[in-house]
Protein backbone atom coordinates (compact mmCIF):
# COMPACT_ATOMS: atom_id res chain seq x y z
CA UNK A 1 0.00 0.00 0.00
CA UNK A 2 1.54 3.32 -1.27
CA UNK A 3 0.71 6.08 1.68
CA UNK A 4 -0.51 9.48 0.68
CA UNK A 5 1.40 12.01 0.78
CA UNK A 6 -0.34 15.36 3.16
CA UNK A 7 1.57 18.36 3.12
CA UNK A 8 3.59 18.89 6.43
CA UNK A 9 3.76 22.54 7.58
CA UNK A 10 6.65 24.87 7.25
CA UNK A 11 7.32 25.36 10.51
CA UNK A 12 7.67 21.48 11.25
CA UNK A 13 10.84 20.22 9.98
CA UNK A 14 12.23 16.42 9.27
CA UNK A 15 12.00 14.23 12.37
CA UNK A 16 15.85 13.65 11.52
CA UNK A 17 16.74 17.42 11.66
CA UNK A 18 14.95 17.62 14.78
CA UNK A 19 16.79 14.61 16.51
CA UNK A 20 19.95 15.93 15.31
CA UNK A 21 19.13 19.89 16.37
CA UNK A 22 18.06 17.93 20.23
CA UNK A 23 21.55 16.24 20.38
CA UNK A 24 23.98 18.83 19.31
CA UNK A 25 22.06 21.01 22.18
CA UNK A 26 22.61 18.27 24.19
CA UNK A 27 26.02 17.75 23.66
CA UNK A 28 27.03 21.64 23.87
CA UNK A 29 24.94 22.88 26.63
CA UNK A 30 26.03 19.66 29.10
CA UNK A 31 29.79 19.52 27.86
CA UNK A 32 33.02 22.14 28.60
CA UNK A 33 31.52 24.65 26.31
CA UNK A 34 31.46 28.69 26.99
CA UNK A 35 28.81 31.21 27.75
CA UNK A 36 28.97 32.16 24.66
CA UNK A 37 28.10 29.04 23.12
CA UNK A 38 25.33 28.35 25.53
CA UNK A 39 23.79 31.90 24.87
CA UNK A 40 23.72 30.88 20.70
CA UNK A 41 22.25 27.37 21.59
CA UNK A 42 19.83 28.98 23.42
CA UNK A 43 19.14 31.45 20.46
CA UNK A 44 18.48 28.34 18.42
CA UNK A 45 16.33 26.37 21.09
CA UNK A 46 13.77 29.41 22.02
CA UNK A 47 13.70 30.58 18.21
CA UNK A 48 12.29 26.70 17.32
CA UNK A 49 10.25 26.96 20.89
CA UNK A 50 8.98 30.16 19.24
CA UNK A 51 7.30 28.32 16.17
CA UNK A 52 4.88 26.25 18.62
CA UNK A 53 2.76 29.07 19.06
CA UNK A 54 2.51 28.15 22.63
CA UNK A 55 3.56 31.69 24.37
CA UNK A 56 2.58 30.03 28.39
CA UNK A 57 5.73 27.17 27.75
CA UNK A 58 7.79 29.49 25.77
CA UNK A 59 7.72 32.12 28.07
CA UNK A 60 7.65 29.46 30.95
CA UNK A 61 11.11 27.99 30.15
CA UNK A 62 12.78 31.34 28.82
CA UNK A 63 11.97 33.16 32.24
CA UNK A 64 13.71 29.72 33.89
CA UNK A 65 16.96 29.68 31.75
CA UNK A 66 17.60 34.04 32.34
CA UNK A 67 16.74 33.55 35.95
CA UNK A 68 19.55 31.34 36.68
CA UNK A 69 21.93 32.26 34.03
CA UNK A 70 21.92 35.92 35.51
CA UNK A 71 21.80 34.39 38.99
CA UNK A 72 25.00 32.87 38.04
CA UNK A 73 26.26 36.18 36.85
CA UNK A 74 25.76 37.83 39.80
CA UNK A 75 26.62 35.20 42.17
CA UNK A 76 30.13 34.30 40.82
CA UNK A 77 30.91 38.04 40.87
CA UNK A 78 29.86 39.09 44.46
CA UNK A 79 32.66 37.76 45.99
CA UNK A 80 34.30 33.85 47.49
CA UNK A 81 32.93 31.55 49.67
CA UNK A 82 31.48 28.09 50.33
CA UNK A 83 28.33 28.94 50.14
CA UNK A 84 28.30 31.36 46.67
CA UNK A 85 30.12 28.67 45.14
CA UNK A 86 27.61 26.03 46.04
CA UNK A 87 24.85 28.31 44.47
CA UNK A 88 26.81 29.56 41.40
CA UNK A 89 27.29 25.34 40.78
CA UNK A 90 23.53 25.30 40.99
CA UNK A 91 22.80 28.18 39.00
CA UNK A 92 25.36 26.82 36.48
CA UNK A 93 23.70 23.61 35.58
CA UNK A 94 20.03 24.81 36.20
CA UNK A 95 20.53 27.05 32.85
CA UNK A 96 22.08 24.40 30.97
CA UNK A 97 19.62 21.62 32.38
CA UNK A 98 17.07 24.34 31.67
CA UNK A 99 18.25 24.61 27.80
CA UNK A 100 18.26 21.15 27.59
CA UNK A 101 14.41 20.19 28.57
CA UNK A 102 13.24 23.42 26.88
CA UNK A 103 14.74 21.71 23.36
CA UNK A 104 13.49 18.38 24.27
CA UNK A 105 9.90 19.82 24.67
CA UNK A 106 10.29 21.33 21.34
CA UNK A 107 11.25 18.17 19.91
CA UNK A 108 8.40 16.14 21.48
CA UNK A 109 5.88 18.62 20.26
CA UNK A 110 7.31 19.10 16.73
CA UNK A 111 7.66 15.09 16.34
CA UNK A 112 4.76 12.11 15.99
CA UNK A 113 5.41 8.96 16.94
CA UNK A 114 4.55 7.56 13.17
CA UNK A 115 6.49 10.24 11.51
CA UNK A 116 9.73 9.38 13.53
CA UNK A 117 9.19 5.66 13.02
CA UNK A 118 9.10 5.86 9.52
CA UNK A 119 11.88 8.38 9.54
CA UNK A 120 13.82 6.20 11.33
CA UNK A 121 13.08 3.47 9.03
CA UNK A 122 14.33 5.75 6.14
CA UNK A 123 18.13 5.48 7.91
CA UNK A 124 17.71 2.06 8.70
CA UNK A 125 17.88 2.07 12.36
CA UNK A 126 17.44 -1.07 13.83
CA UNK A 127 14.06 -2.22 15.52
CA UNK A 128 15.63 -2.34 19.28
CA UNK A 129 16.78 1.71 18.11
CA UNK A 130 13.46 2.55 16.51
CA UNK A 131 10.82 0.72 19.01
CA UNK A 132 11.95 2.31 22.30
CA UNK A 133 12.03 5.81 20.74
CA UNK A 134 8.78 5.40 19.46
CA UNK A 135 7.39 4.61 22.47
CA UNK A 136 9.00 7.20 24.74
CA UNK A 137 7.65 9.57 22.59
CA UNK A 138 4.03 8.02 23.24
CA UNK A 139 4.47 8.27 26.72
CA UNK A 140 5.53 12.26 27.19
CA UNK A 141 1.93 12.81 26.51
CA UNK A 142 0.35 10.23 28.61
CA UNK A 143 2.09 11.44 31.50
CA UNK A 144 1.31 15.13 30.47
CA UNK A 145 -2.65 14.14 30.55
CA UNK A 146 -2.23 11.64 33.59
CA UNK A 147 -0.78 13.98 35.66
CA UNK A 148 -3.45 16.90 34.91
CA UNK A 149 -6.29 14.20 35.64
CA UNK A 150 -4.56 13.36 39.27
CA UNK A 151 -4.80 16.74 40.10
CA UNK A 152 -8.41 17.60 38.48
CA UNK A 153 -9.28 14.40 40.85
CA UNK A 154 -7.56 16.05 43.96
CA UNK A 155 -9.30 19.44 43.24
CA UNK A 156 -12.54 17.98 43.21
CA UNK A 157 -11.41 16.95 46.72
CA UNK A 158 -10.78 19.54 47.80
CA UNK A 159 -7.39 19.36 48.10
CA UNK A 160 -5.59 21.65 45.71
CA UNK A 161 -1.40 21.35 45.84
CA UNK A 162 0.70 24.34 44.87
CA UNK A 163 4.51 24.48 44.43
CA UNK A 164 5.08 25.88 47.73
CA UNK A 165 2.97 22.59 49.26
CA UNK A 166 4.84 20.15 47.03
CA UNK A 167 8.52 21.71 48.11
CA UNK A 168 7.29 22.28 52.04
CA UNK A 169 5.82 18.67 52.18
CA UNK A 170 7.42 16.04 50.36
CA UNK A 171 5.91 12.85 51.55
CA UNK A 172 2.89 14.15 51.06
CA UNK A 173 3.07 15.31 47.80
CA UNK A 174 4.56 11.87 47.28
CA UNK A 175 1.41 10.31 48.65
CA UNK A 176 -0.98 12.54 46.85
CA UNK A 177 0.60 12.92 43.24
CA UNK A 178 3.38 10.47 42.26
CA UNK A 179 1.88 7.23 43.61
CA UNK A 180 -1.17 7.28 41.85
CA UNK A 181 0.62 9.09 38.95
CA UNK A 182 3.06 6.39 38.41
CA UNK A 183 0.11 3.50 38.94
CA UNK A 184 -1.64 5.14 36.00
CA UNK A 185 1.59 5.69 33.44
CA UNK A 186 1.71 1.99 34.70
CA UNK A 187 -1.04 1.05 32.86
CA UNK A 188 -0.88 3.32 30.46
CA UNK A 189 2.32 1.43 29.71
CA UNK A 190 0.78 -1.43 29.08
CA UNK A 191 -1.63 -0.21 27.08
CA UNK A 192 0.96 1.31 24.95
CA UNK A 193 2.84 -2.05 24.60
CA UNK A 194 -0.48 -4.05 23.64
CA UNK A 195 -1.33 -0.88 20.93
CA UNK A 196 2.11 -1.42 19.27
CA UNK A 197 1.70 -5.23 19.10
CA UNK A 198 -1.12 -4.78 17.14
CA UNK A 199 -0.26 -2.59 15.04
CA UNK A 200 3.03 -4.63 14.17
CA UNK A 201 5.49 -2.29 15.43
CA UNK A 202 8.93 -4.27 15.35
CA UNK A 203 7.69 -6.37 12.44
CA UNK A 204 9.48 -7.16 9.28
CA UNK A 205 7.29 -5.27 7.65
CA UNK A 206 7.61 -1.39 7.29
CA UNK A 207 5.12 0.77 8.48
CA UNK A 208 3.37 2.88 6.43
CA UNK A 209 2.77 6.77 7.34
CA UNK A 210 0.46 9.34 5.50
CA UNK A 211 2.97 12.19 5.95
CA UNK A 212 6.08 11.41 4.23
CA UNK A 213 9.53 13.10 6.28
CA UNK A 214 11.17 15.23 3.61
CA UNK A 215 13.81 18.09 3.99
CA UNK A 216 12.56 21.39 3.87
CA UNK A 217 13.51 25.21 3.79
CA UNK A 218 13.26 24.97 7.75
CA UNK A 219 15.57 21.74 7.99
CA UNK A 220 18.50 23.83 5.78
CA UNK A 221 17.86 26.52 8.73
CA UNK A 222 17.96 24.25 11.25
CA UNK A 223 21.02 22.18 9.77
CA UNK A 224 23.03 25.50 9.37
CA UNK A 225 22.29 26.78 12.90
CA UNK A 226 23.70 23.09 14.10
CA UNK A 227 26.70 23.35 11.70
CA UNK A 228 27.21 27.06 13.20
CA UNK A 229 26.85 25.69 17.25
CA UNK A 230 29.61 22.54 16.47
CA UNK A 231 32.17 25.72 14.52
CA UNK A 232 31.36 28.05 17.68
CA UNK A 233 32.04 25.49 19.99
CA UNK A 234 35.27 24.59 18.52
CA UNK A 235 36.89 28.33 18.00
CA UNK A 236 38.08 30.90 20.82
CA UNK A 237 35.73 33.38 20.17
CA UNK A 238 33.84 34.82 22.92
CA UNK A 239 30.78 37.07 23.64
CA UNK A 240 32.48 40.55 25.33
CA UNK A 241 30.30 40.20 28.11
């Protein structure tokens, strides 16, 4: 069966550009790379963010990653001691942590699950490569919807939990939230695993998709930006900050 091809919009490029964008972000903004570099990554990662059209994350994660990189800033300057070292550490890797999950949200919301599969079908990747992907990319958005239902169930309760309850009361929270949230992804699990049995997933056979992965304006963009992060990293140059 020959699958139809639908047009894919502009602003979502290849599955394989967007795997390749997440681990070059990865790479840089975890590894012994300057300021500078993690300021251009991050130029990158909230430009892509910015095609979503979803301002609440967007603004959500850039408000995160300037709170602690300035935090840094002005912690590493004020002066030594134990204890501003301990918090410029944690400032440190909260922005680059920070930069991280803000591109993996990106690519979870610019990927499906049958678009990467067949994608990753296109390179050949093997099945124990392709399967696992496929369904951790299912699961992001079980968990997402899982997670909102505990809590709709606990406000109708009458117990509502806010950050300050979750941080002040952690065995609690623990009771409340992440036990019956990890006995539903439980399930969910499973119900994931039977789905992809049935629908052959791991076969011999290749899936078929009705969006074809093809490269586009956007994954040239994307591909240069990459190419442009890897040349930064590896040169002196530095921001005059």
């Amino acid at each position: 069966m020959t699958p139809i091809p639908e047009p894919r919009p502009l602003s979502r490029p290849d599955p394989r550009t967007v795997l390749l964008t997440l681990l070059t972000v990865n790479a840089l903004a975890l590894g012994a790379t300057t300021r500078t570099v993690e300021i251009a990554a991050a130029v990158v990662v909230f430009t892509a963010l910015a095609t979503l059209r979803r301002p609440k994350p967007f603004f959500g994660f850039l408000i995160f990653w300037l709170f602690f990189v300035f935090g840094y800033e002005i912690i590493i300057n004020a002066g030594a001691s134990t204890t501003l070292a301990l918090l410029s550490g944690i400032g440190y890797w909260l922005s680059r942590f920070g930069l991280v999950i803000a591109a993996a949200y990106w690519a979870v919301s610019s990927i499906r699950p049958t678009e990467l599969i067949d994608a990753l079908k296109r390179l050949h990747a093997p099945n124990f490569l392709v399967v696992p992907l496929a369904v951790v990319f299912r699961m992001f958005p079980v968990i997402a919807t899982e997670a909102r239902a505990v809590v709709d169930a606990m406000t109708l309760r009458g117990i509502r939990p806010t950050g300050w309850s979750m941080m002040a009361h952690p065995l609690r929270t623990a009771e409340l939230i992440v036990i019956p949230l990890l006995t539903t992804v439980v399930r969910a699990g499973d119900e994931l695993a039977a789905a992809a049995m049935i629908r052959g997933l791991g076969g011999p056979r290749k899936p078929t998709s009705i969006m074809q992965p093809r490269f586009r304006p956007v994954d040239a963009v994307l591909i240069l930006a990459v190419i442009a992060l890897i040349i930064l990293a590896q040169s002196d140059w530095e921001l005059p900050l």
